[in-house]
PDB file of N, CA and C in Angstrom:
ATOM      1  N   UNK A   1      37.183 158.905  58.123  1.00  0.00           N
ATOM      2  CA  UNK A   1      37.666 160.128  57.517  1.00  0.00           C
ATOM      3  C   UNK A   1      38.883 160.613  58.302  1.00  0.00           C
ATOM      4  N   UNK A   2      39.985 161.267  57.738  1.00  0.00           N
ATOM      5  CA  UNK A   2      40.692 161.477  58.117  1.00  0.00           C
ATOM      6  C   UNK A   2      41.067 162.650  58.865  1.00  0.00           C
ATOM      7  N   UNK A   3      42.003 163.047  60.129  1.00  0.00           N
ATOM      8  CA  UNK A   3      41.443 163.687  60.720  1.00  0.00           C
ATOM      9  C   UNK A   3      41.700 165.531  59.864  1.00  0.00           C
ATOM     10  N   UNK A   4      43.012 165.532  58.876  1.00  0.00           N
ATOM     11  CA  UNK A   4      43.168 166.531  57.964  1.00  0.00           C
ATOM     12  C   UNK A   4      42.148 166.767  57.092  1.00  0.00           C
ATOM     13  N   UNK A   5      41.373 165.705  56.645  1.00  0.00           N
ATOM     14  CA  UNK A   5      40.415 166.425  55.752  1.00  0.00           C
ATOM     15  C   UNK A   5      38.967 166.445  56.189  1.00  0.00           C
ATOM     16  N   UNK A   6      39.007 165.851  58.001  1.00  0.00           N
ATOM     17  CA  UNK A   6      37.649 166.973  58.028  1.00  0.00           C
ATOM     18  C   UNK A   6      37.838 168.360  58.168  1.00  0.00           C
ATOM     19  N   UNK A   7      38.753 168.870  58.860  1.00  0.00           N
ATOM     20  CA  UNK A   7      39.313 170.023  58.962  1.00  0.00           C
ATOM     21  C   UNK A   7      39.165 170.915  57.465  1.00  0.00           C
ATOM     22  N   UNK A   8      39.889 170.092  56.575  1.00  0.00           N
ATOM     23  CA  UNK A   8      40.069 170.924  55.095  1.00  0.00           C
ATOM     24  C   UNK A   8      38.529 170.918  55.222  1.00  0.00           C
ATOM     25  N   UNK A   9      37.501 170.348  54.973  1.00  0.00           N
ATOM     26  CA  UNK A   9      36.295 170.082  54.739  1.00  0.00           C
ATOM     27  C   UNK A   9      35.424 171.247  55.612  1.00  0.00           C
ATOM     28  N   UNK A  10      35.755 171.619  57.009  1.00  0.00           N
ATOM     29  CA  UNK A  10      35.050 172.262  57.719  1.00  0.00           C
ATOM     30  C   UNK A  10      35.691 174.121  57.230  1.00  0.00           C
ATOM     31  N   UNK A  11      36.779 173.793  56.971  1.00  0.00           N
ATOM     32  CA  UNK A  11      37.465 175.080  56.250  1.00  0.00           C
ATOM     33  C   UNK A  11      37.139 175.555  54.925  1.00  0.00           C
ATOM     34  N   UNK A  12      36.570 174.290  54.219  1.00  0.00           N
ATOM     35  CA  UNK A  12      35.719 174.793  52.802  1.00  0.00           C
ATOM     36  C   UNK A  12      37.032 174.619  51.983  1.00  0.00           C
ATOM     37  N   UNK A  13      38.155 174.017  52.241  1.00  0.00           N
ATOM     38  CA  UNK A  13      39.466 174.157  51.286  1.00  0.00           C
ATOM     39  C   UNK A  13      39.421 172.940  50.454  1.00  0.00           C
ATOM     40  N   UNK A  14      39.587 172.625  49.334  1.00  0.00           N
ATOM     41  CA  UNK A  14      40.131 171.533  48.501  1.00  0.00           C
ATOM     42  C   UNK A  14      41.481 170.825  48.732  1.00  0.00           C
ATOM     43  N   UNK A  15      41.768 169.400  48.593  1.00  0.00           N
ATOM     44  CA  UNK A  15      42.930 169.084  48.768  1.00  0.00           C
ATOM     45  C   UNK A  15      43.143 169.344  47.028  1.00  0.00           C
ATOM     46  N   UNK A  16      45.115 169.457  47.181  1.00  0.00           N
ATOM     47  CA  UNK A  16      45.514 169.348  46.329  1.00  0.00           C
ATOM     48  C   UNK A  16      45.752 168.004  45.958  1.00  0.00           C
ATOM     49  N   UNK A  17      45.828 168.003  44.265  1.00  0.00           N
ATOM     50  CA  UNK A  17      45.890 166.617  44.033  1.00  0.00           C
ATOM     51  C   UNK A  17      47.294 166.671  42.830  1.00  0.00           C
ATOM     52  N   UNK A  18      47.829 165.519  43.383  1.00  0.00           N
ATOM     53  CA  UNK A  18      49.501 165.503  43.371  1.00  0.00           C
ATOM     54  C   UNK A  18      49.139 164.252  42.543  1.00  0.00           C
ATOM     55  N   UNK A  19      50.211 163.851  41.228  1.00  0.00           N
ATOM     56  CA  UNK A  19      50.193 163.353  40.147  1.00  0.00           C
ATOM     57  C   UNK A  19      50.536 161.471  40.437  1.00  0.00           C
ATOM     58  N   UNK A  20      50.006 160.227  40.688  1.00  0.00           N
ATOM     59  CA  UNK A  20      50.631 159.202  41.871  1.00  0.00           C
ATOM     60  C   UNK A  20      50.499 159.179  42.848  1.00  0.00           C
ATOM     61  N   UNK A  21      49.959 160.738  43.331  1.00  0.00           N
ATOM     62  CA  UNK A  21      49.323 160.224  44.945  1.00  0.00           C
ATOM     63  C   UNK A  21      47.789 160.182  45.434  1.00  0.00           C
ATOM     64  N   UNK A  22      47.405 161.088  44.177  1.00  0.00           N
ATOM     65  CA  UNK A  22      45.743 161.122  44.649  1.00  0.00           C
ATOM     66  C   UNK A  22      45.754 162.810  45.260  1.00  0.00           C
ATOM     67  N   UNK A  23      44.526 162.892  46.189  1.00  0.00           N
ATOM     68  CA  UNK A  23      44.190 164.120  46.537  1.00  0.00           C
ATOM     69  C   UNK A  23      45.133 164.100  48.039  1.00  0.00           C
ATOM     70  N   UNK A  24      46.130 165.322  48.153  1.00  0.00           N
ATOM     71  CA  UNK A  24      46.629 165.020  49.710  1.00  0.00           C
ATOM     72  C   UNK A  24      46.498 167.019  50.367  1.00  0.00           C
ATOM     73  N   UNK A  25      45.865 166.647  51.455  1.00  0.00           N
ATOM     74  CA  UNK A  25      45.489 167.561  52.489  1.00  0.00           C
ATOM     75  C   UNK A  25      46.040 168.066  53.180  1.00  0.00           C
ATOM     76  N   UNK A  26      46.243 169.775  53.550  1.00  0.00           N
ATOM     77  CA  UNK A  26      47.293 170.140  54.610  1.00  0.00           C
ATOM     78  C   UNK A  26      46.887 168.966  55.721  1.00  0.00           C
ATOM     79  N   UNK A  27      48.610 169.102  56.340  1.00  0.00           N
ATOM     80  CA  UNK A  27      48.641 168.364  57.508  1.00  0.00           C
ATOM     81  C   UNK A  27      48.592 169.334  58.769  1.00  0.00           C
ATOM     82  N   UNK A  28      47.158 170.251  59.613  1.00  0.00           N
ATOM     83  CA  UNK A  28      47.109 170.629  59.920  1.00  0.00           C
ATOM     84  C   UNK A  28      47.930 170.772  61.549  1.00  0.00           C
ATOM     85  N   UNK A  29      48.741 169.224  62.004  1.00  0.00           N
ATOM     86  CA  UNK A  29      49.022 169.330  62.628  1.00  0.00           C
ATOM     87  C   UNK A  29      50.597 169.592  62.591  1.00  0.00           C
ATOM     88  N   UNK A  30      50.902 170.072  61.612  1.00  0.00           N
ATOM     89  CA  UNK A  30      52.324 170.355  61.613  1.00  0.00           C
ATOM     90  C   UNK A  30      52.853 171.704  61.522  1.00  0.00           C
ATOM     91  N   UNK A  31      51.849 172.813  61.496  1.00  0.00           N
ATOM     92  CA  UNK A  31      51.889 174.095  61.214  1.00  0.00           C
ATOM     93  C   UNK A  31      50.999 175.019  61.918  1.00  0.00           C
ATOM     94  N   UNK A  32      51.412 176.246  63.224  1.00  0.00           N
ATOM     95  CA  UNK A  32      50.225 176.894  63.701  1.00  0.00           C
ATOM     96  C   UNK A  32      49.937 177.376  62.391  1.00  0.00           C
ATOM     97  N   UNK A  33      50.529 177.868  61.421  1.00  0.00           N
ATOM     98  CA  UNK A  33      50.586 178.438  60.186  1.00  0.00           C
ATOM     99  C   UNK A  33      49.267 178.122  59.548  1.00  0.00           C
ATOM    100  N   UNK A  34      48.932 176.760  59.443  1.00  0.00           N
ATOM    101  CA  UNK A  34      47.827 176.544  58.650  1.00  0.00           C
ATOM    102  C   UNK A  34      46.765 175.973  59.879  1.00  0.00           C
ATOM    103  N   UNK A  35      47.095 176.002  61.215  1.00  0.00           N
ATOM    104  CA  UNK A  35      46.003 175.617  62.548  1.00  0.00           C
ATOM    105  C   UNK A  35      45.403 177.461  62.556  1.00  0.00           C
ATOM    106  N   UNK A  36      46.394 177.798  62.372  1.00  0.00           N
ATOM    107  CA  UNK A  36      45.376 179.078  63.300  1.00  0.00           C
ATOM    108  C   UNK A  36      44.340 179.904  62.870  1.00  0.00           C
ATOM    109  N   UNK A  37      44.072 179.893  61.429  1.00  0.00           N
ATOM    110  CA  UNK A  37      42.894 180.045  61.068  1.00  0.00           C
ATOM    111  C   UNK A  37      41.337 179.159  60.885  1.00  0.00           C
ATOM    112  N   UNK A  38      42.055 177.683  61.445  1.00  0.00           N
ATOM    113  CA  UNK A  38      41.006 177.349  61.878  1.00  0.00           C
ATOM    114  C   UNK A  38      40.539 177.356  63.216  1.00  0.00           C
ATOM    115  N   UNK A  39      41.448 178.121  64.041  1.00  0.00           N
ATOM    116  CA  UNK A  39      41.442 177.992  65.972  1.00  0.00           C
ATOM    117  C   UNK A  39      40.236 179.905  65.683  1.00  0.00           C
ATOM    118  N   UNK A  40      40.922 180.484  64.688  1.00  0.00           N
ATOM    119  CA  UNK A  40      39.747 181.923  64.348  1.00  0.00           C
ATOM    120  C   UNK A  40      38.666 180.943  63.705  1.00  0.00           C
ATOM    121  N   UNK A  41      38.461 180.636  63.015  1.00  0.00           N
ATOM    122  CA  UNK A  41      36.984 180.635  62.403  1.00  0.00           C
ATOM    123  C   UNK A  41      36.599 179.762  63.824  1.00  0.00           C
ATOM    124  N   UNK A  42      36.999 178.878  64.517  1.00  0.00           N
ATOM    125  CA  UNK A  42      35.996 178.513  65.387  1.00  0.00           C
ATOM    126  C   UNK A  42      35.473 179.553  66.541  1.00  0.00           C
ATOM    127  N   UNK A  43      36.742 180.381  67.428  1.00  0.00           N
ATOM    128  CA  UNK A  43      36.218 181.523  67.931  1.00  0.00           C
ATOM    129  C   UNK A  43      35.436 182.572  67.662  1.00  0.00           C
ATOM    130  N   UNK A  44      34.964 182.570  66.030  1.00  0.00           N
ATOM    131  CA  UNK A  44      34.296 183.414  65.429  1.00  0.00           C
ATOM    132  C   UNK A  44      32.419 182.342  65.889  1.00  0.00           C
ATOM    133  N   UNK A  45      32.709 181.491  66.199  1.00  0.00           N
ATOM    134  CA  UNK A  45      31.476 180.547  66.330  1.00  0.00           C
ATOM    135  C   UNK A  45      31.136 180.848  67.910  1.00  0.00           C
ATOM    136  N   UNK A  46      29.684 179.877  67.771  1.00  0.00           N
ATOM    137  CA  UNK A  46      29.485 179.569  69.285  1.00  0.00           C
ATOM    138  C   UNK A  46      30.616 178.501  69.745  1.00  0.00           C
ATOM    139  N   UNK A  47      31.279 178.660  70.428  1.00  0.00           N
ATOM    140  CA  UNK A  47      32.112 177.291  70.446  1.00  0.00           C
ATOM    141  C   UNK A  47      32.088 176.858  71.583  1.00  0.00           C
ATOM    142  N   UNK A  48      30.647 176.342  72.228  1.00  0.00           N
ATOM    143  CA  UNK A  48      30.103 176.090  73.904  1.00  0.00           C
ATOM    144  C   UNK A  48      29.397 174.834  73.021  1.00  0.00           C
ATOM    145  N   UNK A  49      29.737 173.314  73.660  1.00  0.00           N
ATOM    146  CA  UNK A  49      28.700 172.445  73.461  1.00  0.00           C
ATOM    147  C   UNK A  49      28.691 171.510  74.590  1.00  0.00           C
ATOM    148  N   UNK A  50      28.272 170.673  74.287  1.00  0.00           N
ATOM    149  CA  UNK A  50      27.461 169.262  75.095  1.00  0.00           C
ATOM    150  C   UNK A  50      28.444 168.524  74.710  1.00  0.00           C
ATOM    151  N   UNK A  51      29.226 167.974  75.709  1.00  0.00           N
ATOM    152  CA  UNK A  51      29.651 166.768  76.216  1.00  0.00           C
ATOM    153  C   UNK A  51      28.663 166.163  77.183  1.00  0.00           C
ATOM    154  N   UNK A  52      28.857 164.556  76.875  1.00  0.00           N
ATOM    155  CA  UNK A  52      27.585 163.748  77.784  1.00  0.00           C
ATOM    156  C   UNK A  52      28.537 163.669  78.909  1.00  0.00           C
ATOM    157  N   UNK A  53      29.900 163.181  78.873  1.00  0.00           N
ATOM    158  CA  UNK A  53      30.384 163.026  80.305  1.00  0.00           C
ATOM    159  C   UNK A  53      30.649 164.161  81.341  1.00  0.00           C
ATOM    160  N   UNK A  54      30.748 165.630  81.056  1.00  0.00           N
ATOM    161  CA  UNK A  54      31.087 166.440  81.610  1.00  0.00           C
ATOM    162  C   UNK A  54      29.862 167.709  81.304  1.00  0.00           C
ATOM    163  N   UNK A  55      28.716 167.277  80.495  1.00  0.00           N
ATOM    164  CA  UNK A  55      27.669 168.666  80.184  1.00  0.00           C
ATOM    165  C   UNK A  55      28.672 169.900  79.419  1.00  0.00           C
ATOM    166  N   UNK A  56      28.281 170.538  79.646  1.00  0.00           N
ATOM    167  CA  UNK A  56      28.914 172.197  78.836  1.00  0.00           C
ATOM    168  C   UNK A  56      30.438 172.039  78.703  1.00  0.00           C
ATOM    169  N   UNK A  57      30.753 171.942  77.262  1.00  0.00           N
ATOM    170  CA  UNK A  57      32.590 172.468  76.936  1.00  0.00           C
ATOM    171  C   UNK A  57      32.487 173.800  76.740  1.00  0.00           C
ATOM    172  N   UNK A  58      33.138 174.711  77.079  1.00  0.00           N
ATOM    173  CA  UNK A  58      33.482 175.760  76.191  1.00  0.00           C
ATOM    174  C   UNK A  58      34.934 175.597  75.853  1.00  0.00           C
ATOM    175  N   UNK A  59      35.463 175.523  74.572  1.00  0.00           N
ATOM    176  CA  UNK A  59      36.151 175.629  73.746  1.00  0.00           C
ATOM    177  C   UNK A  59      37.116 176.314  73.578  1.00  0.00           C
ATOM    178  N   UNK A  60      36.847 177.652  73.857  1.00  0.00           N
ATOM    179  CA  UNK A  60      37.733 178.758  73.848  1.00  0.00           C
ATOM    180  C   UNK A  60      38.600 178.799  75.423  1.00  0.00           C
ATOM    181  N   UNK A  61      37.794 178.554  76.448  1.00  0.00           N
ATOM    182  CA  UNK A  61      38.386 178.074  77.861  1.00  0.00           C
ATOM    183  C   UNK A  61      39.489 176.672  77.912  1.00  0.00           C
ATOM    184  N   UNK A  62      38.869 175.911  76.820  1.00  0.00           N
ATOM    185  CA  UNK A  62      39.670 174.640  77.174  1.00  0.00           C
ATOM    186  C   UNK A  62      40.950 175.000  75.979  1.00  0.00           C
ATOM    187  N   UNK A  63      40.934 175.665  75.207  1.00  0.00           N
ATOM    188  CA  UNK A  63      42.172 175.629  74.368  1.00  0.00           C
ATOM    189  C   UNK A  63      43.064 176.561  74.783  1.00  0.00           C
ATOM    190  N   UNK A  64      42.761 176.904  75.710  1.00  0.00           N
ATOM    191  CA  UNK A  64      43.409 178.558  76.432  1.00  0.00           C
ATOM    192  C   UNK A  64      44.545 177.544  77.027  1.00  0.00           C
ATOM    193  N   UNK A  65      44.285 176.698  77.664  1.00  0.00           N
ATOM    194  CA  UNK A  65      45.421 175.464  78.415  1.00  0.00           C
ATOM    195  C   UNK A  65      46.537 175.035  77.618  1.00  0.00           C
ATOM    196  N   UNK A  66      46.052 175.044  76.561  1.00  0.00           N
ATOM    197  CA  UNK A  66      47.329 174.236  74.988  1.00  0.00           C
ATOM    198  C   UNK A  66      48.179 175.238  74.370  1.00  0.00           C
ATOM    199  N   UNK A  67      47.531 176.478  74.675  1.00  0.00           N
ATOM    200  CA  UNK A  67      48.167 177.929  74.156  1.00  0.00           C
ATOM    201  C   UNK A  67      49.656 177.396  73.213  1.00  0.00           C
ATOM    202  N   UNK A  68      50.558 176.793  73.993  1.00  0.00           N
ATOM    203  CA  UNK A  68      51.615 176.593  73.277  1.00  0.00           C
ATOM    204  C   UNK A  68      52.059 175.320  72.905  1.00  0.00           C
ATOM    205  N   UNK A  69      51.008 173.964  73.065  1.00  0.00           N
ATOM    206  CA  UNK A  69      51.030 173.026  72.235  1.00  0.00           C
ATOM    207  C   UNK A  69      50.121 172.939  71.238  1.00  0.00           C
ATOM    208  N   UNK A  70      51.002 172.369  70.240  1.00  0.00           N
ATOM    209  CA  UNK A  70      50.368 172.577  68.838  1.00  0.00           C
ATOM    210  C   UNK A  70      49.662 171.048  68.488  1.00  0.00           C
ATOM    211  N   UNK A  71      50.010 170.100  69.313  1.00  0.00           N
ATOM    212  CA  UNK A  71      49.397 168.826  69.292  1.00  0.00           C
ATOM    213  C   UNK A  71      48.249 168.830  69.687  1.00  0.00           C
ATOM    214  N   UNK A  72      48.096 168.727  70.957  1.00  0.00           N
ATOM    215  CA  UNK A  72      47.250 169.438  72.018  1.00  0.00           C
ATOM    216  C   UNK A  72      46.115 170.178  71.333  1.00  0.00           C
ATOM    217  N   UNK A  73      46.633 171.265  71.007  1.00  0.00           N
ATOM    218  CA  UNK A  73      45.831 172.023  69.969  1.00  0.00           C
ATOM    219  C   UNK A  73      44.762 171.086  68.883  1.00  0.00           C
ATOM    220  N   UNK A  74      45.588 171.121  68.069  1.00  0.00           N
ATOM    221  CA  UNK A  74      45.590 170.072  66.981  1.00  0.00           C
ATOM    222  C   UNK A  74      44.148 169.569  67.073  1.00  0.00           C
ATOM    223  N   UNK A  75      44.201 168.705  68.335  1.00  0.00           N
ATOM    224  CA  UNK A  75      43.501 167.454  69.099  1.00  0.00           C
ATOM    225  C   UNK A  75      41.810 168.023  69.388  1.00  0.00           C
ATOM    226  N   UNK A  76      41.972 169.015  69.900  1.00  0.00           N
ATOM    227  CA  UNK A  76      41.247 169.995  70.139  1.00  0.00           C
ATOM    228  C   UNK A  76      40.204 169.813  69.653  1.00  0.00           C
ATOM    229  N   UNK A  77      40.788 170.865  68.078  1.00  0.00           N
ATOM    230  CA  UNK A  77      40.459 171.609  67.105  1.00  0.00           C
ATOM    231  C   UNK A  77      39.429 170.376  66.415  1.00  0.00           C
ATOM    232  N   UNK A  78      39.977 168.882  66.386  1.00  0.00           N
ATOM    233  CA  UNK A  78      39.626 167.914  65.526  1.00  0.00           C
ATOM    234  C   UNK A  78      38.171 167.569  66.650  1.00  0.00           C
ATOM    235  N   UNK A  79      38.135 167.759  67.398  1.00  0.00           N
ATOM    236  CA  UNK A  79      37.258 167.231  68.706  1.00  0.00           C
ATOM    237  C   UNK A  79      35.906 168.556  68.766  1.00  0.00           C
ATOM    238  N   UNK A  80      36.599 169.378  68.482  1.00  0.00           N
ATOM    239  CA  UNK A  80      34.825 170.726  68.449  1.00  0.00           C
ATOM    240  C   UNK A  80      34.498 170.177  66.748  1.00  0.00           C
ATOM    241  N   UNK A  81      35.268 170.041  65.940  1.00  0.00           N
ATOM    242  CA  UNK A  81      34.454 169.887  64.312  1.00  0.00           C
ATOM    243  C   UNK A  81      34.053 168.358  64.457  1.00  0.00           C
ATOM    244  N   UNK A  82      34.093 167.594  65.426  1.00  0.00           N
ATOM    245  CA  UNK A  82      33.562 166.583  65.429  1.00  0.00           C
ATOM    246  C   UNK A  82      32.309 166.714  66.021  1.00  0.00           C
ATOM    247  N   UNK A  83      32.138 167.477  67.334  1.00  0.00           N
ATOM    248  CA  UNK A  83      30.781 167.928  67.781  1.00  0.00           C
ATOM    249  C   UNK A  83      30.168 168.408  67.203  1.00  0.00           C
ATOM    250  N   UNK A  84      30.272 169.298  66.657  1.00  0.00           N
ATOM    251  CA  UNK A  84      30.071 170.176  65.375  1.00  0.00           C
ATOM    252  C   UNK A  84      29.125 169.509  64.367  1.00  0.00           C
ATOM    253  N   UNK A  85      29.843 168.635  63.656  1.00  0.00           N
ATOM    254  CA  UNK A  85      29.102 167.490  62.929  1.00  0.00           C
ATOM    255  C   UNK A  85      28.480 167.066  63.337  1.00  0.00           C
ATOM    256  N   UNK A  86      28.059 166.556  64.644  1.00  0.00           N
ATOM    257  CA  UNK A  86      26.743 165.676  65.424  1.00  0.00           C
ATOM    258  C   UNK A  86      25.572 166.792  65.204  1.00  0.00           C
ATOM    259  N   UNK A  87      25.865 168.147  65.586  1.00  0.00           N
ATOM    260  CA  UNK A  87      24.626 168.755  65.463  1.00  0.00           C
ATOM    261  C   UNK A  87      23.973 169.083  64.497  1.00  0.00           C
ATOM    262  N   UNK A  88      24.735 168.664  62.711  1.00  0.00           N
ATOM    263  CA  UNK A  88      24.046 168.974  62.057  1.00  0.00           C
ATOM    264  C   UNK A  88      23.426 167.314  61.381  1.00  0.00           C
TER     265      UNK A  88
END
């Protein structure tokens, strides 16, 4: 899965679907514009989990470091909705 539409997916958004291309998904990493409401809905969460190599992430501590990379960010963001998914 790709890493834009787990994001769209964890955001509850639909891709748009473009006429020859199929369904295509914000590209969340090209815009705080369309990142930063998913960097809020996760701070609106518990956003403390289990890593096996290091025990406890908190989330909100580790993205505090990327503040002004949007890659970085990005990377993040794709890495808690991946934990995320393990627990359910």
């Amino acid at each position: 899965m790709g890493n834009n539409k787990l994001i769209a997916e964890f955001m509850s958004e639909e891709p748009k679907t473009i006429l020859g291309k199929g369904k295509i998904y914000k590209d969340y990493s090209k815009s705080w514009d369309w990142l930063m409401p998913v960097i809020n809905k996760i701070r609106s969460m518990d956003s403390t989990y289990e890593v096996e190599e290091v025990g406890k992430y908190d989330w909100d501590n580790e993205i505090s470091h990327y503040e002004f990379d949007l890659e970085l960010t990005y990377e993040s963001v794709v890495e808690f909705i991946k934990q995320q998914n393990k627990k359910q």
